[in-house]
C-alpha atoms as a PDB file:
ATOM      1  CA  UNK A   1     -47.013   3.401  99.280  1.00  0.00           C
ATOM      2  CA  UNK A   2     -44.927   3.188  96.225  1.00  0.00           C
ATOM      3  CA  UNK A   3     -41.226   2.729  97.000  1.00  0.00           C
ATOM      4  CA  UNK A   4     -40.080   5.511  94.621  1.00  0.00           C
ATOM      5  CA  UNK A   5     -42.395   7.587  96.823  1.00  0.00           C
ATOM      6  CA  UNK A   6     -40.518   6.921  99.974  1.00  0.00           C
ATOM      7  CA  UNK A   7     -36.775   6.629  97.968  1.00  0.00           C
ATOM      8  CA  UNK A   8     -37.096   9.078  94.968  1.00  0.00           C
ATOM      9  CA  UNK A   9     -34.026   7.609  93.120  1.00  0.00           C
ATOM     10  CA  UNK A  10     -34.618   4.117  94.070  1.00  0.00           C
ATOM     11  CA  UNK A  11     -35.702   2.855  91.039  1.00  0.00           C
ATOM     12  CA  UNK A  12     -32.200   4.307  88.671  1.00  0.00           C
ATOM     13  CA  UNK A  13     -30.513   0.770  89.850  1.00  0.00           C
ATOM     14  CA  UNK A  14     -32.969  -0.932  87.486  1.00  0.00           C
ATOM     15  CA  UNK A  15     -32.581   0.772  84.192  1.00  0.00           C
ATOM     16  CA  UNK A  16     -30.415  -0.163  81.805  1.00  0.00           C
ATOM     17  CA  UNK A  17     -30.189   3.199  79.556  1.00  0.00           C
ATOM     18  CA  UNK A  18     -28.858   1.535  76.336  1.00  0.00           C
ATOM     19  CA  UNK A  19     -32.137  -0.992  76.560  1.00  0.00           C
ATOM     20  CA  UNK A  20     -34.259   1.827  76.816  1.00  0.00           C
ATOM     21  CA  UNK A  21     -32.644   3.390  73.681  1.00  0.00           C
ATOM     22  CA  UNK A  22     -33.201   0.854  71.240  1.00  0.00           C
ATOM     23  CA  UNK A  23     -36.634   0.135  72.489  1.00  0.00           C
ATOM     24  CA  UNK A  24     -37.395   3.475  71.700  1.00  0.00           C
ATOM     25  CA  UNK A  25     -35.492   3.210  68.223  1.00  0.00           C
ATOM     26  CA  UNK A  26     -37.127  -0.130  67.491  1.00  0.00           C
ATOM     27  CA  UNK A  27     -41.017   1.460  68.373  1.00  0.00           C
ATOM     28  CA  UNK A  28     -43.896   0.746  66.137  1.00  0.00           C
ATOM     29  CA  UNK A  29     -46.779   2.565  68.024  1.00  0.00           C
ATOM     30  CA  UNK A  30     -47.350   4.801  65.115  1.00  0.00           C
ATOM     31  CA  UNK A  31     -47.880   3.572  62.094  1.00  0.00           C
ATOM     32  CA  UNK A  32     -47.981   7.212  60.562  1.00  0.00           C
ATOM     33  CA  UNK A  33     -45.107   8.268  62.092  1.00  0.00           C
ATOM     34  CA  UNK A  34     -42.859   5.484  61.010  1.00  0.00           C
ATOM     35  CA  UNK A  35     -44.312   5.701  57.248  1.00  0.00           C
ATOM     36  CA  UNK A  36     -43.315   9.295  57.154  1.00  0.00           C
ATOM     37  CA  UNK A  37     -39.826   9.082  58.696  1.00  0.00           C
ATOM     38  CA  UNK A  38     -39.113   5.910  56.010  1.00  0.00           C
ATOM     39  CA  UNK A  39     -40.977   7.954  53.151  1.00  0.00           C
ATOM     40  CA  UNK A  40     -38.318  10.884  54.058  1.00  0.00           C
ATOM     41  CA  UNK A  41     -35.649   8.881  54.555  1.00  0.00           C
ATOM     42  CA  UNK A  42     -36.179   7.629  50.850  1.00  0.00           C
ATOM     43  CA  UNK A  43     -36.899  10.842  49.356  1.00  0.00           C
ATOM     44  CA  UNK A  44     -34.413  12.456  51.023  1.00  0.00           C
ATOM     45  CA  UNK A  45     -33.830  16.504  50.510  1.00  0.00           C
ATOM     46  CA  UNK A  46     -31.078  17.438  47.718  1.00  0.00           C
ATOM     47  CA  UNK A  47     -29.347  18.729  50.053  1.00  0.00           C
ATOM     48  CA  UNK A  48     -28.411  15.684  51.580  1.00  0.00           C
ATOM     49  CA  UNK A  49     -28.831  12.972  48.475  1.00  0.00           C
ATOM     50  CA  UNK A  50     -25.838  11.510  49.166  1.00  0.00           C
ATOM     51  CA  UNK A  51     -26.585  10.039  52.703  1.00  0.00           C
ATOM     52  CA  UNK A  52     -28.255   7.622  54.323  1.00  0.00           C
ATOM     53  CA  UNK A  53     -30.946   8.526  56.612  1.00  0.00           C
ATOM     54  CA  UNK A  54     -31.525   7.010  59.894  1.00  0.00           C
ATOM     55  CA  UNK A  55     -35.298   6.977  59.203  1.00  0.00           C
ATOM     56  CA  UNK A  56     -36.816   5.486  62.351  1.00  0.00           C
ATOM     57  CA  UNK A  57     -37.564   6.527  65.940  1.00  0.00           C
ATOM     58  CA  UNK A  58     -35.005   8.780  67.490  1.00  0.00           C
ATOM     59  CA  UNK A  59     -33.449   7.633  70.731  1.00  0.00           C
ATOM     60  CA  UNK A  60     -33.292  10.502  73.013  1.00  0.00           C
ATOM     61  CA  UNK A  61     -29.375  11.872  73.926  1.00  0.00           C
ATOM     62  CA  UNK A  62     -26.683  12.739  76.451  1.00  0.00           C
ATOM     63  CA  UNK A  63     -25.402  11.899  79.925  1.00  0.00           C
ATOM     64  CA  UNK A  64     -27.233   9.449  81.946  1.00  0.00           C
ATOM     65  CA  UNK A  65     -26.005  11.166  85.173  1.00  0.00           C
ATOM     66  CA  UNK A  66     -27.259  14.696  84.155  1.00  0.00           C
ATOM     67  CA  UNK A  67     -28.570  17.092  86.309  1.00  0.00           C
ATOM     68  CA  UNK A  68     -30.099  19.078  83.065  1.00  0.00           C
ATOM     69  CA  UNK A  69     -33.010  17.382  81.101  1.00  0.00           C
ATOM     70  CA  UNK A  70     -33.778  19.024  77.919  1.00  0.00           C
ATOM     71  CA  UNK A  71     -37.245  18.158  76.684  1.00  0.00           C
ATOM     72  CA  UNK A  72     -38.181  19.424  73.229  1.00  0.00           C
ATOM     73  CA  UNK A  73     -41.151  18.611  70.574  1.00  0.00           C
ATOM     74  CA  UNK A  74     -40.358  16.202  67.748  1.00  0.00           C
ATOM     75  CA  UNK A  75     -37.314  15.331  65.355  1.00  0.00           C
ATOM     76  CA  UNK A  76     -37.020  17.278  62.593  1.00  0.00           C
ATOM     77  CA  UNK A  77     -37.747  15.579  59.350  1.00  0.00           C
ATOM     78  CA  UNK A  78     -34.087  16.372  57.516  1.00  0.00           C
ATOM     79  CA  UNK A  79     -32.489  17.017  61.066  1.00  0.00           C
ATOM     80  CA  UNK A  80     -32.597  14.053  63.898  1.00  0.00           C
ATOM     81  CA  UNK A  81     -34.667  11.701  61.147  1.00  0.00           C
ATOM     82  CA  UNK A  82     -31.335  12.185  58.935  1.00  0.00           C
ATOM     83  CA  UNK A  83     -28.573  11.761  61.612  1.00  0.00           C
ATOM     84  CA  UNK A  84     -30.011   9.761  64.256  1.00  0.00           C
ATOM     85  CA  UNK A  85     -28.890  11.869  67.255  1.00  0.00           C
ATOM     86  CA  UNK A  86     -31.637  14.503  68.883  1.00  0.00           C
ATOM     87  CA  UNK A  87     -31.325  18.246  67.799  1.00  0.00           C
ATOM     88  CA  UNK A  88     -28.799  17.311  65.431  1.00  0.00           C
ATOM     89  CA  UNK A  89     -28.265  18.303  61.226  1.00  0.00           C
ATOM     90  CA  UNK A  90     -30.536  21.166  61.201  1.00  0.00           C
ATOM     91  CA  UNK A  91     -30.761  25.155  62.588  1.00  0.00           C
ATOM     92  CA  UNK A  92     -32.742  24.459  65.741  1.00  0.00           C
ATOM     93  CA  UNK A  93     -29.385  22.115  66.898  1.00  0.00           C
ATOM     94  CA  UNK A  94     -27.409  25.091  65.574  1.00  0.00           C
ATOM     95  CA  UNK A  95     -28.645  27.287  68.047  1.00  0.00           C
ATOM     96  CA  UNK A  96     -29.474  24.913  70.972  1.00  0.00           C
ATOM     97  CA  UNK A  97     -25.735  23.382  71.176  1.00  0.00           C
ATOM     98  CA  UNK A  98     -24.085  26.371  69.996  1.00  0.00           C
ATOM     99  CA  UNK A  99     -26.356  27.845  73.929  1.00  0.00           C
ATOM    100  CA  UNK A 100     -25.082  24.266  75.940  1.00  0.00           C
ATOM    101  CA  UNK A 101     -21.488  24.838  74.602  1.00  0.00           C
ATOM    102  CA  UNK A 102     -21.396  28.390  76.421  1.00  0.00           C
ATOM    103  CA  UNK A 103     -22.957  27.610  79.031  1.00  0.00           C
ATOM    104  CA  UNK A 104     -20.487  24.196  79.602  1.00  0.00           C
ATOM    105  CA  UNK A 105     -22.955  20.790  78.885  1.00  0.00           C
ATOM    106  CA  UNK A 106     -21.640  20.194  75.788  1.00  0.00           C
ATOM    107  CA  UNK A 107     -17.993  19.889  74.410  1.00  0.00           C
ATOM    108  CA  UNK A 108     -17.984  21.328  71.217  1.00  0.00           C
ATOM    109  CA  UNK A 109     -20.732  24.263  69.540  1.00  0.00           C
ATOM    110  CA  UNK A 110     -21.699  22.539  66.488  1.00  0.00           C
ATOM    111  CA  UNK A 111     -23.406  18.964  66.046  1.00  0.00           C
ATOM    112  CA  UNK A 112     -23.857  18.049  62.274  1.00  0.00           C
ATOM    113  CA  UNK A 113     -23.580  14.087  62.897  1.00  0.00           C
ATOM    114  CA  UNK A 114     -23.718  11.211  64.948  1.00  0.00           C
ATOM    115  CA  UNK A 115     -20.025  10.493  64.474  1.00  0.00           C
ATOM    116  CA  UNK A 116     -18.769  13.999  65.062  1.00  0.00           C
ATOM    117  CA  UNK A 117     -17.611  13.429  68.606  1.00  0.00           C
ATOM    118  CA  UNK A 118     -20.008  15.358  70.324  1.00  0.00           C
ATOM    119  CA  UNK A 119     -20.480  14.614  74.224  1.00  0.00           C
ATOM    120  CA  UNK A 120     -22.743  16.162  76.783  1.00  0.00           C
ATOM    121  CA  UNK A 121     -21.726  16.827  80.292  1.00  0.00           C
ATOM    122  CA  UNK A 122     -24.499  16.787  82.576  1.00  0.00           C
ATOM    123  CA  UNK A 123     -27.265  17.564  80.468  1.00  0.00           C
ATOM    124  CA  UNK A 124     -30.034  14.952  78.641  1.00  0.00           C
ATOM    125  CA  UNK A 125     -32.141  15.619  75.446  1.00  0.00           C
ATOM    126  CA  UNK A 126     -35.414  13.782  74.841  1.00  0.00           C
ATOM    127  CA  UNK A 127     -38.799  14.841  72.978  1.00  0.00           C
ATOM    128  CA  UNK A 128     -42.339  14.328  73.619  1.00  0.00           C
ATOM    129  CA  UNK A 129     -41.892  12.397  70.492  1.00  0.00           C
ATOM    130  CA  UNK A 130     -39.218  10.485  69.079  1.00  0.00           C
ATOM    131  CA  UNK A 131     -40.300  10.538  65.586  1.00  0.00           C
ATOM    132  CA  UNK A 132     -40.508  12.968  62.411  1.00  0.00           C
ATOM    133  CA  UNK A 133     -44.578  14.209  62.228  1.00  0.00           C
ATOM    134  CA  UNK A 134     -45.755  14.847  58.967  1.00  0.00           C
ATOM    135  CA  UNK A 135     -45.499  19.278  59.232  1.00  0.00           C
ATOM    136  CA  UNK A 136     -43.641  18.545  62.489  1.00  0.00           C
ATOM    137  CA  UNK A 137     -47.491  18.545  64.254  1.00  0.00           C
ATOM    138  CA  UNK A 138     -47.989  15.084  66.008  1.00  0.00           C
ATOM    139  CA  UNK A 139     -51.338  14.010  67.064  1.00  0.00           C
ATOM    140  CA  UNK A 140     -52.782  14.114  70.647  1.00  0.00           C
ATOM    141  CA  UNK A 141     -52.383   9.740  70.612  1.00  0.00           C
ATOM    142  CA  UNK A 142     -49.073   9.765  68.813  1.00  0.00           C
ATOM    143  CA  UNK A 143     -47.729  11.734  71.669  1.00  0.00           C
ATOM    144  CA  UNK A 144     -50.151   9.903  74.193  1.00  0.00           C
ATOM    145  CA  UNK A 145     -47.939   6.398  72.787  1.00  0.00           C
ATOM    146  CA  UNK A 146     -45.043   8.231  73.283  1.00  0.00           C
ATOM    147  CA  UNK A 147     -45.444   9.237  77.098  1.00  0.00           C
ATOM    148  CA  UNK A 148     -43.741   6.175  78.593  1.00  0.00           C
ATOM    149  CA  UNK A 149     -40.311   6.729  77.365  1.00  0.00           C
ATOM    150  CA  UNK A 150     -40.434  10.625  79.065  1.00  0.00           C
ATOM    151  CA  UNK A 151     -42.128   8.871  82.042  1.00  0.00           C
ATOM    152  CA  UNK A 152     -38.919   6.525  82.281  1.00  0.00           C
ATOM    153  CA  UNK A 153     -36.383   8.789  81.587  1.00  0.00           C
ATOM    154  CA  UNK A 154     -37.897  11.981  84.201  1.00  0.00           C
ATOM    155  CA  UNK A 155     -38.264   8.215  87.059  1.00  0.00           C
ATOM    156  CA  UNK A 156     -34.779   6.779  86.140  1.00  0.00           C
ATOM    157  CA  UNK A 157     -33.122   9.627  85.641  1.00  0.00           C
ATOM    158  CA  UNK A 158     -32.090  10.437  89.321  1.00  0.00           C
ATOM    159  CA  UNK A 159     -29.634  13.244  89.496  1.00  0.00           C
ATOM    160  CA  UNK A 160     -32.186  15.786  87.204  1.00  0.00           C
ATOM    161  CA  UNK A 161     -32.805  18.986  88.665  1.00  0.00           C
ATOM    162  CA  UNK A 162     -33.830  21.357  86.085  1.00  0.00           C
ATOM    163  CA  UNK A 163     -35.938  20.211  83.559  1.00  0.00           C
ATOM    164  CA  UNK A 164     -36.043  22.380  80.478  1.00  0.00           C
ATOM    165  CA  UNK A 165     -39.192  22.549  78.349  1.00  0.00           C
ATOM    166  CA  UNK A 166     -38.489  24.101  75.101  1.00  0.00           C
ATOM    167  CA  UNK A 167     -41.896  24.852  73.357  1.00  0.00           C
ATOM    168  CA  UNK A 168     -45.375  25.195  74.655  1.00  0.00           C
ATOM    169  CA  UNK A 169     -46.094  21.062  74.134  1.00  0.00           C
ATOM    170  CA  UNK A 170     -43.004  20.292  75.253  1.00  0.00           C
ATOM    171  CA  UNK A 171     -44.057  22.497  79.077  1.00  0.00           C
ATOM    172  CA  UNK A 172     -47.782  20.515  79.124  1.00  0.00           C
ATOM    173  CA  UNK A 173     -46.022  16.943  78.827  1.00  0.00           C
ATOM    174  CA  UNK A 174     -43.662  17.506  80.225  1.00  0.00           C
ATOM    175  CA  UNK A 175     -46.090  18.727  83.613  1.00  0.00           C
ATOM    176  CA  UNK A 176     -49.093  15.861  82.528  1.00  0.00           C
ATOM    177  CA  UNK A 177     -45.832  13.298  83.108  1.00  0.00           C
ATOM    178  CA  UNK A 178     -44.639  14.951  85.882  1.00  0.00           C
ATOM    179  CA  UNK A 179     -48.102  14.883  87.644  1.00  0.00           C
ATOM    180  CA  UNK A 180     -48.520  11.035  86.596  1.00  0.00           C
ATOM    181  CA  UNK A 181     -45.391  10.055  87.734  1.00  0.00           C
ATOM    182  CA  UNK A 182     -44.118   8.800  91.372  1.00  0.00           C
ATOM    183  CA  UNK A 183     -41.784  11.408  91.156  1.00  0.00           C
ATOM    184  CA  UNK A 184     -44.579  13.842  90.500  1.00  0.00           C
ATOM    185  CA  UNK A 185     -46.543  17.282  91.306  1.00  0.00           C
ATOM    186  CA  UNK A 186     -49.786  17.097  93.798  1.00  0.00           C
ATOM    187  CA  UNK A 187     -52.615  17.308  91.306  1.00  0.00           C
ATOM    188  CA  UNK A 188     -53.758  20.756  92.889  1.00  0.00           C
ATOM    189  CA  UNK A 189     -50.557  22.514  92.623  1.00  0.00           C
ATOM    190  CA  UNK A 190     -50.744  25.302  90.220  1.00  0.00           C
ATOM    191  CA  UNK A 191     -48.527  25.540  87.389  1.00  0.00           C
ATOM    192  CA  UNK A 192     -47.740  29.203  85.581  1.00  0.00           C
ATOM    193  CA  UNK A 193     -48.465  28.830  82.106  1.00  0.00           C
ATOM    194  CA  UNK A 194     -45.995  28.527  79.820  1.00  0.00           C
ATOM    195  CA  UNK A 195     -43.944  31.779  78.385  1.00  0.00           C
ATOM    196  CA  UNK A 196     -40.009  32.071  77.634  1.00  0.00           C
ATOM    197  CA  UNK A 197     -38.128  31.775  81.153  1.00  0.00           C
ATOM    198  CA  UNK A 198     -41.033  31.177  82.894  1.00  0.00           C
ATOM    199  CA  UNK A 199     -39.288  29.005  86.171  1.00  0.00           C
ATOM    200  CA  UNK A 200     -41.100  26.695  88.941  1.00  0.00           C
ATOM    201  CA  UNK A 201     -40.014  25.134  91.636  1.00  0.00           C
ATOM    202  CA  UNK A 202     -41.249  20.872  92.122  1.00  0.00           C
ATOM    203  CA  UNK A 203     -40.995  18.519  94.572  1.00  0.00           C
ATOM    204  CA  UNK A 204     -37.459  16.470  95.222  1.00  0.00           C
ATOM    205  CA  UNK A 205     -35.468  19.872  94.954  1.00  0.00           C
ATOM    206  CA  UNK A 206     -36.418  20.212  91.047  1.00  0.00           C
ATOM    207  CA  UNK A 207     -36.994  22.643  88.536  1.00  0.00           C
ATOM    208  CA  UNK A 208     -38.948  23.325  86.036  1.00  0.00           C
ATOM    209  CA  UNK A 209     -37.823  26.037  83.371  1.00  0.00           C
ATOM    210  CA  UNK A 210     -39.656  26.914  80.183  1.00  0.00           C
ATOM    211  CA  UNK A 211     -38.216  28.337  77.000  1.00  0.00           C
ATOM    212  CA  UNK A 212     -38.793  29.558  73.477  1.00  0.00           C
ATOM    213  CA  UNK A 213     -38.246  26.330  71.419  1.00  0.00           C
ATOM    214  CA  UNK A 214     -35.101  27.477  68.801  1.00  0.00           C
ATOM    215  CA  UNK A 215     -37.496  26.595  65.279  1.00  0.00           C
ATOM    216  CA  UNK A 216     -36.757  28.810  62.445  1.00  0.00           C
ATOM    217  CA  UNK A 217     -39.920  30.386  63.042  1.00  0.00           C
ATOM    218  CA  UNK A 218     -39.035  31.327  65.995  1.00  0.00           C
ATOM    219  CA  UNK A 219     -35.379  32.584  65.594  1.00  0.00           C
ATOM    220  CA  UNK A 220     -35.899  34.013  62.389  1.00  0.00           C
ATOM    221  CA  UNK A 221     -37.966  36.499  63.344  1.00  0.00           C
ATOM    222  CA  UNK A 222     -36.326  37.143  66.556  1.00  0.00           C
ATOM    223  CA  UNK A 223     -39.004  36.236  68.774  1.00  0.00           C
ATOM    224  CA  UNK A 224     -36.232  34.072  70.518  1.00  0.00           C
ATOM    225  CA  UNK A 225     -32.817  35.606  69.947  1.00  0.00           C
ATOM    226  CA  UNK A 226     -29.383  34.498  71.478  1.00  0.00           C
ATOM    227  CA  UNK A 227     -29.079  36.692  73.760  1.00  0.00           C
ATOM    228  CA  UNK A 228     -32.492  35.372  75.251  1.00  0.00           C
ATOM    229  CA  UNK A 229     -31.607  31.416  74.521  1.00  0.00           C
ATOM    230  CA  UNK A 230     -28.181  32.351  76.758  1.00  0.00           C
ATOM    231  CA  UNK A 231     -29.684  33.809  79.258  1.00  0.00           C
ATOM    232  CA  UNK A 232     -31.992  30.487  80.073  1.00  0.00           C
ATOM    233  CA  UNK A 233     -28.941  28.105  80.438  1.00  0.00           C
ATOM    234  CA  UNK A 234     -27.785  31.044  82.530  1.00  0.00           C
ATOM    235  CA  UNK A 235     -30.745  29.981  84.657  1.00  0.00           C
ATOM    236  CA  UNK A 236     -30.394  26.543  84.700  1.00  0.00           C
ATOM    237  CA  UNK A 237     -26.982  26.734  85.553  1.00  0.00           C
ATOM    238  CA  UNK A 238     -27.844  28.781  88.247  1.00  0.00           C
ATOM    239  CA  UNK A 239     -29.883  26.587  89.395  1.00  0.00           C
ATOM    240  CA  UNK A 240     -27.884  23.678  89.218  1.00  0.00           C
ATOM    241  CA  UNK A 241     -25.342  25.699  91.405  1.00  0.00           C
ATOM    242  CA  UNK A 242     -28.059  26.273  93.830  1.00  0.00           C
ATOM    243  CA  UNK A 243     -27.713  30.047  93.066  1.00  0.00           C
ATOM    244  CA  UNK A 244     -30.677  32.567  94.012  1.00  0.00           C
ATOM    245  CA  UNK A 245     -32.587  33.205  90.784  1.00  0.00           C
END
């Protein structure tokens, strides 16, 4: 039998967290991927002429001892492809730190740059995958290539309990890894399918939750509105606190 079968957090003495983060921003799996993120990096958006783009693979975020893993789809082309930091330059990271900050995982509501002295308490932020797709849609391989960082961080990251999906791709990787993984779900066990606040319990006294993702197209026509977005850190705090949902 595996080991991390018999000692689910036996493997976290192994991993070296920075490693993994510049393995992941040194990646050349994609060739598409990387071509877009440089093109955009060159071409840069008005907006932003000024700056220099981090243009490469962006390593995923937070605090290595969280109990909160926040799994969303992609970087966003003039967002996380600009900075460098997950979730971060763009109206999606508005929302989603502006949500941690109330809900205490982050120490300050805003993140506009890498240097801006944002911290997370307790909560990780990865993505199925770590670089800008061209109309933010990434193919079924790129995020195939992907898989192994998520499949590190959900085994090395031992203290997660609540793993929150934001987006529909982000739920069905984020249960394919789960199911692949020594950490894992039994094959058979049934899985609700996804919907905003949809919650499951998983083996090793985890969580899965399942949210709205905070995309323009999504806030802006208030199919996800704060209120909602509040209200699932809510959860997951709850959770965390081993409250009754």
């Amino acid at each position: 039998m595996n080991s991390a079968l018999k000692n689910p957090h036996s493997l976290s003495k192994n991993w070296d967290w920075k490693i993994h983060q510049l393995q992941i921003s040194n990646c050349t799996k994609c060739p598409r991927l990387r071509k877009h993120c440089q093109v955009v990096a060159k071409t840069k958006r008005a907006a932003f002429a000024a700056e220099t783009y981090w243009g490469k693979p962006v390593p995923s975020f937070g605090d290595p001892a969280a109990r909160l893993f926040l799994l969303g789809l992609a970087p966003a082309a003039h967002g996380a492809n600009r900075t460098g930091r997950m979730f971060t330059g763009d109206n999606s990271g508005l929302w989603l730190y502006r949500a941690l900050y109330k809900a205490g995982f982050a120490s300050q509501p805003e993140s506009r740059n890498a240097a801006d002295g944002l911290q997370l308490r307790d909560a990780w932020i990865s993505a199925t995958v770590h670089c800008a797709p061209p109309e933010n849609k990434p193919t079924l391989k790129e995020i195939e290539n992907c898989a192994p960082n998520l499949m590190a961080e959900f085994e090395y990251l031992s203290r997660v309990r609540v793993i929150l999906a934001l987006g529909a791709i982000a739920y069905k990787e984020a249960i394919k890894t789960l199911r692949a993984g020594p950490l894992g779900i039994d094959p058979k066990t049934k899985i609700p399918k996804f919907s905003h606040g949809v919650c499951t319990q998983l083996p090793h006294g985890r969580w899965l939750l399942g949210s709205y993702h905070p995309s323009q197209q999504n806030t802006f026509t208030k199919r996800l509105t704060e209120p909602m977005f509040d209200e699932i850190f809510k959860t997951a705090r709850r959770l965390l606190d081993g409250q009754a949902l």
